[in-house]
Protein backbone atom coordinates (compact mmCIF):
# COMPACT_ATOMS: atom_id res chain seq x y z
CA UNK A 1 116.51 142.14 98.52
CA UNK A 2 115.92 145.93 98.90
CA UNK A 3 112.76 146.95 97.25
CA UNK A 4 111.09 143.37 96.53
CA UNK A 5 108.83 143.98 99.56
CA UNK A 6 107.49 147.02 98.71
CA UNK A 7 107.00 145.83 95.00
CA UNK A 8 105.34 143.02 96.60
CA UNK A 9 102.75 144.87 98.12
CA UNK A 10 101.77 146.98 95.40
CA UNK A 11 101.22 144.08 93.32
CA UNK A 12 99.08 142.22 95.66
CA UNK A 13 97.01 145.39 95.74
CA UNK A 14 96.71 145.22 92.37
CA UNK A 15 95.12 141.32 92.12
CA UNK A 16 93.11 142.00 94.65
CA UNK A 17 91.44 145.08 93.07
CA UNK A 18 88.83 144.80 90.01
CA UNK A 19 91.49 146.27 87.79
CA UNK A 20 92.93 142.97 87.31
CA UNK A 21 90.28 140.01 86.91
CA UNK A 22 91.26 136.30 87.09
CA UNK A 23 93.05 135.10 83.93
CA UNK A 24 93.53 138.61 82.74
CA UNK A 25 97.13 140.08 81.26
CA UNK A 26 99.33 141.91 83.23
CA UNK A 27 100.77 144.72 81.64
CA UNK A 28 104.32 144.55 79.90
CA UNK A 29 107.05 144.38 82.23
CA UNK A 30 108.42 147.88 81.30
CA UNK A 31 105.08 149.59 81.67
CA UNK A 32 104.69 147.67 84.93
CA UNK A 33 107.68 149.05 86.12
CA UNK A 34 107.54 152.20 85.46
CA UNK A 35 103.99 152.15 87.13
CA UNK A 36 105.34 150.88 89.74
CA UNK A 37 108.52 152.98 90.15
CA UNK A 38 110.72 149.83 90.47
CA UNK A 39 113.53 148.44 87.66
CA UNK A 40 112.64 145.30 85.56
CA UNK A 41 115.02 143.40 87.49
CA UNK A 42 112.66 144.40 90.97
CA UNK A 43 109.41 143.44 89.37
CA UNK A 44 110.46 140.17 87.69
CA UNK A 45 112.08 139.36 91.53
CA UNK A 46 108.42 139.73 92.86
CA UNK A 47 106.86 138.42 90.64
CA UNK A 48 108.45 135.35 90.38
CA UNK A 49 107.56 135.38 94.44
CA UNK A 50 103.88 135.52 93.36
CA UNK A 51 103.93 133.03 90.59
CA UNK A 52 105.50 130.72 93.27
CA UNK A 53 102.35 131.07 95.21
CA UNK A 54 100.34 130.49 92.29
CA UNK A 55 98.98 133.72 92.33
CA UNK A 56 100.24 134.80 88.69
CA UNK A 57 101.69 132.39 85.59
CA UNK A 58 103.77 133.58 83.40
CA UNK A 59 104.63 132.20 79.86
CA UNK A 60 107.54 132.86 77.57
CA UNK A 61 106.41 135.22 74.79
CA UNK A 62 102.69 135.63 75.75
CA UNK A 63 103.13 137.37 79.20
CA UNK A 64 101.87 137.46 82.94
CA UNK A 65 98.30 135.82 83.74
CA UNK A 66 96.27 136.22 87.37
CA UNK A 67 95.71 133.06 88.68
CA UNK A 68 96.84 129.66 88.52
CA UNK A 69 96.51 128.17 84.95
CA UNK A 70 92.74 127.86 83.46
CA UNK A 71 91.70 124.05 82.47
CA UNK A 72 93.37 122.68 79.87
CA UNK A 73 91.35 121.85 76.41
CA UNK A 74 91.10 119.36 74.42
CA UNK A 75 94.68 118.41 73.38
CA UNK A 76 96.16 120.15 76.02
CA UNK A 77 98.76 118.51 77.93
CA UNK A 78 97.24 116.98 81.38
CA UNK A 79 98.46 114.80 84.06
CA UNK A 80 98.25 111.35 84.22
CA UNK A 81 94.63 109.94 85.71
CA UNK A 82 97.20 108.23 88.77
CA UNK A 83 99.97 110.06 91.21
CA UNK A 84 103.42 110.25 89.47
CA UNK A 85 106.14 108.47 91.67
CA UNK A 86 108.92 110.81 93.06
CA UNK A 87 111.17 108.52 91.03
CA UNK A 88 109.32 109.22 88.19
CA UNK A 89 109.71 112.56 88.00
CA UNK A 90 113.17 112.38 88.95
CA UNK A 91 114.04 110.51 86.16
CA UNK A 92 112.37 113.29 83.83
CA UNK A 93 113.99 115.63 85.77
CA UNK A 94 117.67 113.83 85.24
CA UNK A 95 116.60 113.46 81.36
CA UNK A 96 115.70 116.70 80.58
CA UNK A 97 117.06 119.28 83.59
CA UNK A 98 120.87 118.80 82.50
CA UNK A 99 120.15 120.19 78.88
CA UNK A 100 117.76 123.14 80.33
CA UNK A 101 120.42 124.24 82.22
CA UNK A 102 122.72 123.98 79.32
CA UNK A 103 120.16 126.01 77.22
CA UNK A 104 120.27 128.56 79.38
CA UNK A 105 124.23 129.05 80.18
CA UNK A 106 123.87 130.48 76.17
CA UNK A 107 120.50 131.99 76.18
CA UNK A 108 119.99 133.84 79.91
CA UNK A 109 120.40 137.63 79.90
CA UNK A 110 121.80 138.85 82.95
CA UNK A 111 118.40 139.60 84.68
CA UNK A 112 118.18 136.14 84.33
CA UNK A 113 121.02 135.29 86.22
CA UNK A 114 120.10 137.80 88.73
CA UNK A 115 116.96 136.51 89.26
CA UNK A 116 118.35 132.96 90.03
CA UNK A 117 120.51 134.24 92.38
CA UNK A 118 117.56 135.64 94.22
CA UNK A 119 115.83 132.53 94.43
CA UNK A 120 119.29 130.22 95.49
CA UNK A 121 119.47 133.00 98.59
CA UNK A 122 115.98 132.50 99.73
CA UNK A 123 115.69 129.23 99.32
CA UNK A 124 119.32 129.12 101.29
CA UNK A 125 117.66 130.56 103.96
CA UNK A 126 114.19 128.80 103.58
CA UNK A 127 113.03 128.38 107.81
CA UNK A 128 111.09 125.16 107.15
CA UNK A 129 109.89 122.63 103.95
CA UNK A 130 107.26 124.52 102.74
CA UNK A 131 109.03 127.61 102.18
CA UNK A 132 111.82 125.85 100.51
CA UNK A 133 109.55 124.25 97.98
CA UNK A 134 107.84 127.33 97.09
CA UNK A 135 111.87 128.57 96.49
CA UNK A 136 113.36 125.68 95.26
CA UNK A 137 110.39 125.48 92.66
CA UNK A 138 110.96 129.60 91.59
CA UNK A 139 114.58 128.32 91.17
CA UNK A 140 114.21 125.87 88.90
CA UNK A 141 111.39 127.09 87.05
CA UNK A 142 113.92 130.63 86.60
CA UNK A 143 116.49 127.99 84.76
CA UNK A 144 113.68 126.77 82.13
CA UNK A 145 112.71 130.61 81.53
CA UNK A 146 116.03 131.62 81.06
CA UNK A 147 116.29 129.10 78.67
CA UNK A 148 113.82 131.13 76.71
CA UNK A 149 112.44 127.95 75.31
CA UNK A 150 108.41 128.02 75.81
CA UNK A 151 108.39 124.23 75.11
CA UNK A 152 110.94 123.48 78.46
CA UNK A 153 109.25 126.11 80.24
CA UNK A 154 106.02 124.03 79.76
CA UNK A 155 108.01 120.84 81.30
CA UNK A 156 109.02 122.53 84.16
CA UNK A 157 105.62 124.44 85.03
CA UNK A 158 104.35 120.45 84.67
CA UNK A 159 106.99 119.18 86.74
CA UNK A 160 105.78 122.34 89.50
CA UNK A 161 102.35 120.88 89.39
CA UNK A 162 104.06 117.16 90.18
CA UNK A 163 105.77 118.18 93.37
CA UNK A 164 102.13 119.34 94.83
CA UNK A 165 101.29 115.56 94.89
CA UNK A 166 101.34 113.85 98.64
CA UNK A 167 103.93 111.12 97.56
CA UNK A 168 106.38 113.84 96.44
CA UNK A 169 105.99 116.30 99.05
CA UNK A 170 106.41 113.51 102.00
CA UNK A 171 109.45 112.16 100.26
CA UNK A 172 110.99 115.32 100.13
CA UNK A 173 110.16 116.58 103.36
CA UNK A 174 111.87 113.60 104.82
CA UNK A 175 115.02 114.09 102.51
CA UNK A 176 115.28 117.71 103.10
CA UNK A 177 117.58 117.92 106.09
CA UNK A 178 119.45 120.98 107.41
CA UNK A 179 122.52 119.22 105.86
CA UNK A 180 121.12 118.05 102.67
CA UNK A 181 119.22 121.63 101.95
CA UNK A 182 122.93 123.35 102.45
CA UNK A 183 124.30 120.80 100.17
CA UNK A 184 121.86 121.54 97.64
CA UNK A 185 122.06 125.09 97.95
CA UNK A 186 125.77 124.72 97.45
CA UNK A 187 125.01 122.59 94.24
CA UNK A 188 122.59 125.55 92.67
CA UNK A 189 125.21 128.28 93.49
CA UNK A 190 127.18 125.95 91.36
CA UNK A 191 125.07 125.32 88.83
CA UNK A 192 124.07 129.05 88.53
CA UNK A 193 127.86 129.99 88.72
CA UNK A 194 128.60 127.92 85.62
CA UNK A 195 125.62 129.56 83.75
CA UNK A 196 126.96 132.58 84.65
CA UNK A 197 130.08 131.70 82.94
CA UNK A 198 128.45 130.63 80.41
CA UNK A 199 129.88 127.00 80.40
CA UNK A 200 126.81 124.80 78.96
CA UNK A 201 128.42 121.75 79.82
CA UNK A 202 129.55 122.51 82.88
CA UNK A 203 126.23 123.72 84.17
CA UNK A 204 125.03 120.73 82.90
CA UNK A 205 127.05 118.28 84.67
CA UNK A 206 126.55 120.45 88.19
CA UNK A 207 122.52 119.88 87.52
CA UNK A 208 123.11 116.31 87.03
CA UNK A 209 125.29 115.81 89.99
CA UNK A 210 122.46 117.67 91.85
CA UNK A 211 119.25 115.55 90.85
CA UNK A 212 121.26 112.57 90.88
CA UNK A 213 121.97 113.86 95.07
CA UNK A 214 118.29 114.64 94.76
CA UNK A 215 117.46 111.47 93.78
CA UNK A 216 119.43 109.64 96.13
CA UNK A 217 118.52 111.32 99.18
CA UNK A 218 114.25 111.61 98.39
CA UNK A 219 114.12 107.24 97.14
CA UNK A 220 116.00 106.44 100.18
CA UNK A 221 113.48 108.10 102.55
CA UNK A 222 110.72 106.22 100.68
């Protein structure tokens, strides 16, 4: 989208200068983009690229971090000591995914739903598997923010961290044909559509339809 580049750029300056040290704040979003000379809707857009990379992290009600998250403290949530199965996570996924989606049909603001729609057209055109993980991820991450819930944005920042691991990314690299990844971008258009609207339940039927294709397509390649 026009401008996203650009923004791009100047924010990579940015991390890689001293002005912004690992871990540090970013400034508010309107300050940012006024710096910046870009609207809100520009700057989220890039830096939801970025936080994709894991280059930034971003947390509901405490801001945008440099860097990928610090290590977690004592009573922090962690991972478990052995590799999650991909039907593992599914399963979370189907549990919880339906009802984030149906958060967010009443709580996303329309820069929300803009931003979603950014991420369902690049990962629509996604060239190969890795770029439509980095996508897909930015996708469904966008749906937990716009819940504006910091507790399911966790979850799905957790679940990001889960589709790094070998077993996940060979499954889905196997599942992820040209016909399945237009079928699934079909399903998010859907599922964004129906936010849009806000229907809660209907988004929340399209997500479940769409892990439950998700589900069936990745444990069959295993």
């Amino acid at each position: 989208m026009a401008g996203t580049d650009p923004t791009l750029r100047q924010l990579r300056r940015i991390l890689e200068s001293d002005r912004q040290p690992l871990h540090s704040r970013l400034p508010a979003e309107r300050v940012l983009a006024r710096e910046l000379g870009v609207s809100r809707s520009t700057l989220r857009k890039a830096l939801g690229v970025l936080e994709a990379e894991g280059k930034l992290r971003r947390h509901v009600g405490q801001g945008t971090f440099v860097g990928s998250p610090p290590p977690k403290g004592k009573g922090a949530l962690k991972l478990s000591h052995r590799p999650n199965s991909p039907r593992e996570i599914l399963q979370a996924r189907l549990i919880l995914e339906p009802q984030i989606v149906g958060l967010a049909a009443l709580a996303a603001t329309e820069a929300d739903i803009e931003h979603m729609r950014y991420f369902v057209e690049k990962s629509e055109l996604a060239p190969d598997f890795e770029s439509y993980e980095v996508w897909d991820t930015s996708l469904h991450n966008a749906f937990a923010e716009a819940s504006h819930n910091a507790v399911l944005a966790m979850f799905m920042n957790l679940v990001s961290e889960l589709r790094k691991h070998a077993e996940w990314s060979a499954a889905s690299r196997a599942a992820l044909t040209s016909r399945n990844q237009s079928a699934y971008s079909a399903h998010h258009r859907d599922i964004v559509a129906a936010i849009a609207e806000r229907n809660s339940s209907k988004a929340a039927e399209k997500m479940r339809s769409h892990l439950s294709a998700v589900e069936q397509d990745m444990t069959g390649s295993l």
